[in-house]
Protein backbone atom coordinates (compact mmCIF):
# COMPACT_ATOMS: atom_id res chain seq x y z
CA UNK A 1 47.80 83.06 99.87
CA UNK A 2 50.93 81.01 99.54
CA UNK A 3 49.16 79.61 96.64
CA UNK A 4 48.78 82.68 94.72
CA UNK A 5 52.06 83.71 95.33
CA UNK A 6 53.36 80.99 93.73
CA UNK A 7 51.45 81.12 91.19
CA UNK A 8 52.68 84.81 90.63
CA UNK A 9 56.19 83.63 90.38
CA UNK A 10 55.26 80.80 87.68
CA UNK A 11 53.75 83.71 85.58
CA UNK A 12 56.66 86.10 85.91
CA UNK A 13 58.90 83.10 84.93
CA UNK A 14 56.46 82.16 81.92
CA UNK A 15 56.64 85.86 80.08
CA UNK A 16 59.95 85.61 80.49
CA UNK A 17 60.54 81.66 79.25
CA UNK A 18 57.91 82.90 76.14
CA UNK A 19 59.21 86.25 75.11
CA UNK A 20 60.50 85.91 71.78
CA UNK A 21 63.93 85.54 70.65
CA UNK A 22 65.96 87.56 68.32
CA UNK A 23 67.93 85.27 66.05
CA UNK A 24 70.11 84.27 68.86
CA UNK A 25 70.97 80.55 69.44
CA UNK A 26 71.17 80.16 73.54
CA UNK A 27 74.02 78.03 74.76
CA UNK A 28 73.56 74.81 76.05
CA UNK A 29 76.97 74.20 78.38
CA UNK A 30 78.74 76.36 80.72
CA UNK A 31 77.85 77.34 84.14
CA UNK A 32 76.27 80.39 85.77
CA UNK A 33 76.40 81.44 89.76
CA UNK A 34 74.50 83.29 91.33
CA UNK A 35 74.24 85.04 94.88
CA UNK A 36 70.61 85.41 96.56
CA UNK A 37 69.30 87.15 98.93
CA UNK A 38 66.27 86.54 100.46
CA UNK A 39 63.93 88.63 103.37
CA UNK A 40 61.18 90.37 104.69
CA UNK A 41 61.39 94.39 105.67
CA UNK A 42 61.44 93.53 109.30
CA UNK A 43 64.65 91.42 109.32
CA UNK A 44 67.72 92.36 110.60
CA UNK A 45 69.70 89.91 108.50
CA UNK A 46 68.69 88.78 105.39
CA UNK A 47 69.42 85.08 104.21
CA UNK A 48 71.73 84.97 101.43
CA UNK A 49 72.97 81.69 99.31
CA UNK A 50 74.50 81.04 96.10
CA UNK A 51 73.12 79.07 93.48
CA UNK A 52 75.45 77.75 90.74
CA UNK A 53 73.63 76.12 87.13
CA UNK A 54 76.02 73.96 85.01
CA UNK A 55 75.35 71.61 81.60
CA UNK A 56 77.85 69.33 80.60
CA UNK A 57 77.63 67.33 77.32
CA UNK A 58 77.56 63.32 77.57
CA UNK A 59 78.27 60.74 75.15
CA UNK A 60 74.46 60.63 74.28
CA UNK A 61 73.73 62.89 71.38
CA UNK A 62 71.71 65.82 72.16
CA UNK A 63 71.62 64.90 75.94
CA UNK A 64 73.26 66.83 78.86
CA UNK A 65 74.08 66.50 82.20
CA UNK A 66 72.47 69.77 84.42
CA UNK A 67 73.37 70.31 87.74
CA UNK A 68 72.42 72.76 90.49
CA UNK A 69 73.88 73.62 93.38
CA UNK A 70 72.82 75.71 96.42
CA UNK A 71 75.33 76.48 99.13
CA UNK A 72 75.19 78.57 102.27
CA UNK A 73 77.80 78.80 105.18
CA UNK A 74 76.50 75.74 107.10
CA UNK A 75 75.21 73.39 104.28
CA UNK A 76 75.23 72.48 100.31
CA UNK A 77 72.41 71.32 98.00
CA UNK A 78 73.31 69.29 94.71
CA UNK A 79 70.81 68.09 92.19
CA UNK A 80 71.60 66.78 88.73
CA UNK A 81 69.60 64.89 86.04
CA UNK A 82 70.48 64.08 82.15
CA UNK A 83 68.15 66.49 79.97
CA UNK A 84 67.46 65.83 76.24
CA UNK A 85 68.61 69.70 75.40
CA UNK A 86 66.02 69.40 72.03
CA UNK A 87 62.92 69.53 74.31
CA UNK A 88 64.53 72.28 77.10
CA UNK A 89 64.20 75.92 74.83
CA UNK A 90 66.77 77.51 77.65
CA UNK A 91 68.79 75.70 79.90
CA UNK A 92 70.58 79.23 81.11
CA UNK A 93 68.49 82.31 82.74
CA UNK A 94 68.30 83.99 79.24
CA UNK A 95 65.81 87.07 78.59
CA UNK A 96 67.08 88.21 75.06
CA UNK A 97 64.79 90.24 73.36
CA UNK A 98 61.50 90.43 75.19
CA UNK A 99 59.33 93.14 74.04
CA UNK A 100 56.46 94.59 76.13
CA UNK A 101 53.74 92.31 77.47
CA UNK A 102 50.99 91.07 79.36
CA UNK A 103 48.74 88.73 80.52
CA UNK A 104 45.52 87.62 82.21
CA UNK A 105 43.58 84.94 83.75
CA UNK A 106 40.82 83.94 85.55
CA UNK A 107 40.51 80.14 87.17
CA UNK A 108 37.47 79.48 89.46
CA UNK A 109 37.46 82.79 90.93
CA UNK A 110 41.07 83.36 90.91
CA UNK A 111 42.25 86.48 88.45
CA UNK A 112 45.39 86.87 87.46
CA UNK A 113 47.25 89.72 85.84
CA UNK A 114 50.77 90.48 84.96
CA UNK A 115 53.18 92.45 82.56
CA UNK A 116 56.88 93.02 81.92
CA UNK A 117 58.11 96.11 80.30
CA UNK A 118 61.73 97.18 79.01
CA UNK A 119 62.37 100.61 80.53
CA UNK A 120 65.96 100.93 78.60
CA UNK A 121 69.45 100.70 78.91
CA UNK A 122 71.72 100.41 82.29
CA UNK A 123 75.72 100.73 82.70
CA UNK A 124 76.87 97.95 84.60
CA UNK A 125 80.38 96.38 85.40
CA UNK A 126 81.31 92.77 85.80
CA UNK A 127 84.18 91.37 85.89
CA UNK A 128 85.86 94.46 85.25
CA UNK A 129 84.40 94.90 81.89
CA UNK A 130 81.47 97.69 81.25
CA UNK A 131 77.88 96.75 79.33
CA UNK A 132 75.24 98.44 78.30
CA UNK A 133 72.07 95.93 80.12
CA UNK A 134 68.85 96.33 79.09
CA UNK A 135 66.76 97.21 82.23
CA UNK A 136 63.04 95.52 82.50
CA UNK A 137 60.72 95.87 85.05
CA UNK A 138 57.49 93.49 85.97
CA UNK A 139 54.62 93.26 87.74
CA UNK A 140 52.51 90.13 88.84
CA UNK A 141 48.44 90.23 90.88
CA UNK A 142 45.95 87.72 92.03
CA UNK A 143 42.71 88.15 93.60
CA UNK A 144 40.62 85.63 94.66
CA UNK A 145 37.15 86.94 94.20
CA UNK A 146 35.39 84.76 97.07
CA UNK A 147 37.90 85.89 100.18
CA UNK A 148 38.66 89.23 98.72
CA UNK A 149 42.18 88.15 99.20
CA UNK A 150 44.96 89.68 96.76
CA UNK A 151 48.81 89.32 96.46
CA UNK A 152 51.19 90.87 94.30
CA UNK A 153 54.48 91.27 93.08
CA UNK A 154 56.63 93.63 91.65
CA UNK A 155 60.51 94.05 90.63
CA UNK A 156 63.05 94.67 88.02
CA UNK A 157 65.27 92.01 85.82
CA UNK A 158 68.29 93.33 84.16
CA UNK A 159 70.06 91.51 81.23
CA UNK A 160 73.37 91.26 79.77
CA UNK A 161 73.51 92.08 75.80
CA UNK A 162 73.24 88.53 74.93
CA UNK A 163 70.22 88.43 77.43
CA UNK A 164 72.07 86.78 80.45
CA UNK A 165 70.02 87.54 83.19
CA UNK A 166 72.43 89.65 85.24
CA UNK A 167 70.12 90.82 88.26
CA UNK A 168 66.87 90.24 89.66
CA UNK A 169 64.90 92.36 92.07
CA UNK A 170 61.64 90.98 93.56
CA UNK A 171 59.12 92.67 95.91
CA UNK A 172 55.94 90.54 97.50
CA UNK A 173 53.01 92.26 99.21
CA UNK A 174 55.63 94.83 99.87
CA UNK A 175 57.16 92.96 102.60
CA UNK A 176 58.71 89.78 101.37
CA UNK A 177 62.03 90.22 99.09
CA UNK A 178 64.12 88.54 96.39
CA UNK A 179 67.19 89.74 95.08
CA UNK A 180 69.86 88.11 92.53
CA UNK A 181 73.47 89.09 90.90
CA UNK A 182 75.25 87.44 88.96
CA UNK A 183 78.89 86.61 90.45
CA UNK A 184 80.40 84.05 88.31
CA UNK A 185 79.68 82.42 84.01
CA UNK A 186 81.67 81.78 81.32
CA UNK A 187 78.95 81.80 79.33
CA UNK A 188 79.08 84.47 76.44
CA UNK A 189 78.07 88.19 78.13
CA UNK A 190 77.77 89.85 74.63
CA UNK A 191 75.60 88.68 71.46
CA UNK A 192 76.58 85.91 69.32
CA UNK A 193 75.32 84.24 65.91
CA UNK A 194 77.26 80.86 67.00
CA UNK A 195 76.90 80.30 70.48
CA UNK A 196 76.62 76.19 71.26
């Protein structure tokens, strides 16, 4: 099943990395953090980390360096790599505008199904400044049809007006969850024409 919950989360991830893009160029440096929380409905205490993103430009044209970073109280997690930017669409957790989808598939028995919907528009404050988000919600299923076995997944992903991801809500089987907020960018929160 651990299978078909990944896959679940690959799906999610690829209606978001395909929705289509309103004439809005993404940036390519800055840095984003991020706190998560992850558990299951019988924990007392949830585990909770941060993850920060950041692209820095190098002295190769069109290249960057990306590192991320996880950190909890008792350890730290750095990876980096140089990316050629051209062949990367989004380096940033961007979901500006989606419109309503969804997808199926069957592999060898296995049937897959999911869909992402924008539900409207949500008040939210960061860094003392107010935005109007737009508020999505998704849904992700796969059966096998040999075992009769079935996961799913369902949640919520709300983004900033230039489509910064600023929360992420995730529910699996009903039991296992994944939550995200933004805490820290200086990437751009509002829509620009000339973002680089």
């Amino acid at each position: 099943m651990t299978r078909y919950l990944a896959i679940l989360a690959l799906i999610t991830l690829g209606l978001v990395s395909t929705a289509p893009i309103v004439s809005a160029v993404q940036p390519i440096q800055g840095y984003v953090a991020y706190n998560v929380t992850i558990g299951k409905s019988s924990d007392v205490a949830p585990r909770s980390f941060n993850i920060n993103e950041s692209a820095q430009p190098t002295n190769q044209n069109g290249f960057e360096i990306i590192a991320v970073s996880l950190s909890t109280p008792s350890s730290n997690l750095t990876y980096s790599r140089l990316v050629n930017t051209s062949g990367v669409p989004e380096i940033f957790p961007f979901l500006p505008g989606i419109t309503n989808q969804s997808f199926s598939y069957d592999y060898h028995g296995v049937s897959i199904a999911a869909s992402i919907f924008f539900t409207g528009s949500v008040s939210v404050t960061f860094d003392n400044q107010s935005y109007s988000d737009s508020n999505y919600t998704f849904d992700a299923r796969a059966t096998n049809s040999s075992s009769g076995t079935t996961a799913s997944a369902f949640g919520s992903v709300v983004a900033m007006p230039s489509g910064l991801v600023y929360s992420l809500k995730i529910l699996v089987n009903g039991t296992y969850s994944v939550e995200s907020q933004l805490v820290g960018t200086n990437l751009p929160l509002v829509f620009s024409s000339g973002v680089n």
